[in-house]
C-alpha atoms as a PDB file:
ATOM      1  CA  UNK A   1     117.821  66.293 138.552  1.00  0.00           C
ATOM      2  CA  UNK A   2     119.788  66.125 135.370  1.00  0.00           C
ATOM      3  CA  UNK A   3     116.309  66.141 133.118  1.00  0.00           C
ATOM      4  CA  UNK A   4     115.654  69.898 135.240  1.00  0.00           C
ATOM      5  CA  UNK A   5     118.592  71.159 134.386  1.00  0.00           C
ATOM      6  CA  UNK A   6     118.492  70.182 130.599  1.00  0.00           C
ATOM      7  CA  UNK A   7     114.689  72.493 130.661  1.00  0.00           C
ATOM      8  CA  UNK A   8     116.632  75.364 132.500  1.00  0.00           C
ATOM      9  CA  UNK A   9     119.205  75.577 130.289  1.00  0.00           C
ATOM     10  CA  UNK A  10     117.144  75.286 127.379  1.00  0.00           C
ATOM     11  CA  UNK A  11     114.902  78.297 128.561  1.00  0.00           C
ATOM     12  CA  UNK A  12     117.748  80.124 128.742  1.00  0.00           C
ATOM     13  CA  UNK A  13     118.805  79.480 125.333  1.00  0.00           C
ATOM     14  CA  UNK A  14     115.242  79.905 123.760  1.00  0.00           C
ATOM     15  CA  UNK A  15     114.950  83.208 125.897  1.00  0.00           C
ATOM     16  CA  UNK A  16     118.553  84.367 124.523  1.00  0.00           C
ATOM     17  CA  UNK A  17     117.084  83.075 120.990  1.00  0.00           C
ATOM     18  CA  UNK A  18     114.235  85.692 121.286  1.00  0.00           C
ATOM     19  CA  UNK A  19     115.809  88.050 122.961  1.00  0.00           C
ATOM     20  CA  UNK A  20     118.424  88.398 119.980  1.00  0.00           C
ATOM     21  CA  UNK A  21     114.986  88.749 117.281  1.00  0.00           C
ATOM     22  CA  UNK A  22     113.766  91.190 119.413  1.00  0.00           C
ATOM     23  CA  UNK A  23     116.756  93.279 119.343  1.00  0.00           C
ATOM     24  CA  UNK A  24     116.960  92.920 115.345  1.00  0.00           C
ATOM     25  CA  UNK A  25     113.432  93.826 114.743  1.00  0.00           C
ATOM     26  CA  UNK A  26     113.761  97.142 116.961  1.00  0.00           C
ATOM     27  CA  UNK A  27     116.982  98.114 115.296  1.00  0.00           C
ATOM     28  CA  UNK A  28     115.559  97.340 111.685  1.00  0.00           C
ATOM     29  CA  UNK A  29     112.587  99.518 112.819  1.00  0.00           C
ATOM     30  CA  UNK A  30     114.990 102.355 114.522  1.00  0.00           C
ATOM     31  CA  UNK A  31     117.173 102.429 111.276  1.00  0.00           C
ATOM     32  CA  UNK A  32     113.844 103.392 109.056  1.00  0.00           C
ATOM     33  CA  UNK A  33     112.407 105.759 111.211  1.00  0.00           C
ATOM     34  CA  UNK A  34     115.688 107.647 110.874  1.00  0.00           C
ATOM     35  CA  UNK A  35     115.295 107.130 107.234  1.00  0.00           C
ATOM     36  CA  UNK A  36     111.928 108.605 107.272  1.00  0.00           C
ATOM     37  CA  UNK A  37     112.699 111.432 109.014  1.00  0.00           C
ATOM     38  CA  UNK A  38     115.587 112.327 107.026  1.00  0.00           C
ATOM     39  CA  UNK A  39     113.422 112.072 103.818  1.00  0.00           C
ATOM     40  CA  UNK A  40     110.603 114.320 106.116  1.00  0.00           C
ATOM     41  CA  UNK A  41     113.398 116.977 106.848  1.00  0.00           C
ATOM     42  CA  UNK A  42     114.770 116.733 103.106  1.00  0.00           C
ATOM     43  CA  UNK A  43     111.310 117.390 102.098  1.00  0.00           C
ATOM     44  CA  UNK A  44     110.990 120.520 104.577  1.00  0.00           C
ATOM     45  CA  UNK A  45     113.911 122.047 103.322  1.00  0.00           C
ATOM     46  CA  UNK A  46     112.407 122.269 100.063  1.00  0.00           C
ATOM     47  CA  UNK A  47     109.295 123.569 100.883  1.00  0.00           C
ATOM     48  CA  UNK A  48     110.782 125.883 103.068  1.00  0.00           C
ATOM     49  CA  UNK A  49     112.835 127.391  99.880  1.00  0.00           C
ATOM     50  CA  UNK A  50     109.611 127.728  97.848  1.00  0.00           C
ATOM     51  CA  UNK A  51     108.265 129.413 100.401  1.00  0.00           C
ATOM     52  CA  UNK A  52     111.311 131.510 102.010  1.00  0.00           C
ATOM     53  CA  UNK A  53     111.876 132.532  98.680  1.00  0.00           C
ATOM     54  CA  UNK A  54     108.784 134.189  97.298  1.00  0.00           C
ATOM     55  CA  UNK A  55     108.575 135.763 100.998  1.00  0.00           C
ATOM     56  CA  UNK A  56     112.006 137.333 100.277  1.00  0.00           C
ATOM     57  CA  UNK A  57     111.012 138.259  97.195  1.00  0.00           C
ATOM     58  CA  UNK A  58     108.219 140.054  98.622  1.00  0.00           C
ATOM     59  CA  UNK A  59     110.268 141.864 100.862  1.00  0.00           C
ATOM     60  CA  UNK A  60     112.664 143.401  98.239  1.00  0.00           C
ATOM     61  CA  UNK A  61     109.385 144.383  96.289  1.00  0.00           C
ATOM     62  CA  UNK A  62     107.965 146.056  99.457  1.00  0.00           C
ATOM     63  CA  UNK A  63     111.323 148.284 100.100  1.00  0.00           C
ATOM     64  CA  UNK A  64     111.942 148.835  96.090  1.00  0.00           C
ATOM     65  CA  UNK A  65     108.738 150.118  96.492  1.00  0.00           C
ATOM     66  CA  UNK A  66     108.935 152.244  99.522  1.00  0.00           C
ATOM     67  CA  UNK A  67     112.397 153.800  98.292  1.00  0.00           C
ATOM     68  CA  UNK A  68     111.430 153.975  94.219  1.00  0.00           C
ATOM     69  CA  UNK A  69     107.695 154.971  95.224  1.00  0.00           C
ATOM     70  CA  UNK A  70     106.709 152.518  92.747  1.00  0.00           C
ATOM     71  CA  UNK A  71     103.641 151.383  94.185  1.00  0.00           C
ATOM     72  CA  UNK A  72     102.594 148.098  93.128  1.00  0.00           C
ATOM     73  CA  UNK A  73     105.277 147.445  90.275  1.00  0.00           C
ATOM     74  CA  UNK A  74     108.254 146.752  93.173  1.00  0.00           C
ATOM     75  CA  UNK A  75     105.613 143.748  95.186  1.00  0.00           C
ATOM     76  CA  UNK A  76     104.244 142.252  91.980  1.00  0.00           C
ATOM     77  CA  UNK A  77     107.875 142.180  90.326  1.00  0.00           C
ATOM     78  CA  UNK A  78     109.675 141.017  93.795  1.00  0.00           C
ATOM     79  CA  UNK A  79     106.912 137.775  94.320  1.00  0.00           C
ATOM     80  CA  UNK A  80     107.561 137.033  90.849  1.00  0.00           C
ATOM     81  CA  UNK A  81     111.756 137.080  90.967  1.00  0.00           C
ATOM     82  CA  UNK A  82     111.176 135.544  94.253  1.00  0.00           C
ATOM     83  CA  UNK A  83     109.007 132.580  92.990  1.00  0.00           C
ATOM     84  CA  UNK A  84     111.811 132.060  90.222  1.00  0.00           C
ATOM     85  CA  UNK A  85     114.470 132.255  92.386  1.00  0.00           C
ATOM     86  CA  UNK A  86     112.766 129.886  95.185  1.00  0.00           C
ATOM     87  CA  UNK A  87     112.027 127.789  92.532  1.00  0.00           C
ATOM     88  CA  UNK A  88     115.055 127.449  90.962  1.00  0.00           C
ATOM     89  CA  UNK A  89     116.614 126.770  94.303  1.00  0.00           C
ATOM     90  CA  UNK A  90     114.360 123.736  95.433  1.00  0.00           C
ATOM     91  CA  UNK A  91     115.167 121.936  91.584  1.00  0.00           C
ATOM     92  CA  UNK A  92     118.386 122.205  92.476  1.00  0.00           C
ATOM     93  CA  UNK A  93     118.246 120.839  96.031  1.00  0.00           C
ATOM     94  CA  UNK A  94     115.905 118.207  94.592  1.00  0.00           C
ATOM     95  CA  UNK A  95     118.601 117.491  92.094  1.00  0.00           C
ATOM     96  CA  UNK A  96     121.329 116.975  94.799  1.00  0.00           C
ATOM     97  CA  UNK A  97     119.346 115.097  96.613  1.00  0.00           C
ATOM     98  CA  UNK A  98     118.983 112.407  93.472  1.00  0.00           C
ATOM     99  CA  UNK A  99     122.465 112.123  92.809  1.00  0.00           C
ATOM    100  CA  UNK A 100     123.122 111.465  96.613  1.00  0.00           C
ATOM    101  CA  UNK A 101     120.863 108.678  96.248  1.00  0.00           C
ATOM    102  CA  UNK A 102     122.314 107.035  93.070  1.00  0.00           C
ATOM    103  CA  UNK A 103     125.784 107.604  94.593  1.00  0.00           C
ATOM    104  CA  UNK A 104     124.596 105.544  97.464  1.00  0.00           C
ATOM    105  CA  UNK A 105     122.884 103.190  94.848  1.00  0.00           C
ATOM    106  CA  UNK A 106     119.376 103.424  95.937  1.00  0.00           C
ATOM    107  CA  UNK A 107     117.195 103.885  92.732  1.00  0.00           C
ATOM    108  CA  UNK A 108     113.943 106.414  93.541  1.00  0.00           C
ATOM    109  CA  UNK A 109     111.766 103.828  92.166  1.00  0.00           C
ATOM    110  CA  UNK A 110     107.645 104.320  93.314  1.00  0.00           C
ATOM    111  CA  UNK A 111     106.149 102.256  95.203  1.00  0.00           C
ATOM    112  CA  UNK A 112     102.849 101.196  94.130  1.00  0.00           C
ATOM    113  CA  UNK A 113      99.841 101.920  96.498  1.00  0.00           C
ATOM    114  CA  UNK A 114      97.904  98.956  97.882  1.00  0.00           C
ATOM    115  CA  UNK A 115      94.969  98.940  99.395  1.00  0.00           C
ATOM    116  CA  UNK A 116      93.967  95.970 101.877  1.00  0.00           C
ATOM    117  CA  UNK A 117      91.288  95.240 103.409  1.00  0.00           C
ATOM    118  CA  UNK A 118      91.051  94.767 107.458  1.00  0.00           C
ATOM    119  CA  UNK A 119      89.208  91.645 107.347  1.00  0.00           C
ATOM    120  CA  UNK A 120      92.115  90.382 104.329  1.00  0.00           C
ATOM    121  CA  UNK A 121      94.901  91.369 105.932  1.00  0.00           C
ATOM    122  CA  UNK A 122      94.238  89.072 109.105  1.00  0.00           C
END
């Protein structure tokens, strides 16, 4: 009887033993999706300036040109102030963004790509 109880508790202590691996694994994965999708929303943001900007741009053109009656001088001259300005804007949201990360002490190193085969990587 002894001998059966010895096996029972030590499935319980292997099953407590895997259960704790499984738990670090999934929060390992959990904490990089979240750091994917903050990199995926940082990235948004800046390709939302680019393009908020040069339609904002636009828009001042199109009323510049409706008020002035400057025809095609106001649109032409508002995409290109807006490009600038969108431009501008993104550089310096990119630039934040960089000296977050070195204040946190990550270093925006590349990672090289690697390609493996299927039949390899088994």
């Amino acid at each position: 009887m002894s001998s059966e109880k010895e096996s029972r508790e030590e499935a319980i202590k292997r099953l407590s033993e895997s259960a704790s691996r499984l738990e670090a694994r999934t929060r390992t994965e959990a904490v990089a999706t979240a750091e994917a999708q903050k990199v995926v929303g940082q990235a948004w943001r800046i390709v939302a300036e680019l393009v908020g900007g040069v339609f904002i741009g636009l828009g001042i053109g199109v009323a510049v040109d409706f008020l002035a009656g400057t025809r095609p001088v106001g649109v032409i001259g508002g995409v290109l102030l807006g490009f600038a300005l969108s431009f501008f804007m993104a550089r310096r949201t990119a630039q934040r963004l960089m000296a977050e990360a070195k204040a946190l002490g990550e270093t925006p190193a590349g990672e090289p790509i690697v390609e493996v085969n299927e039949d390899e990587e088994r």
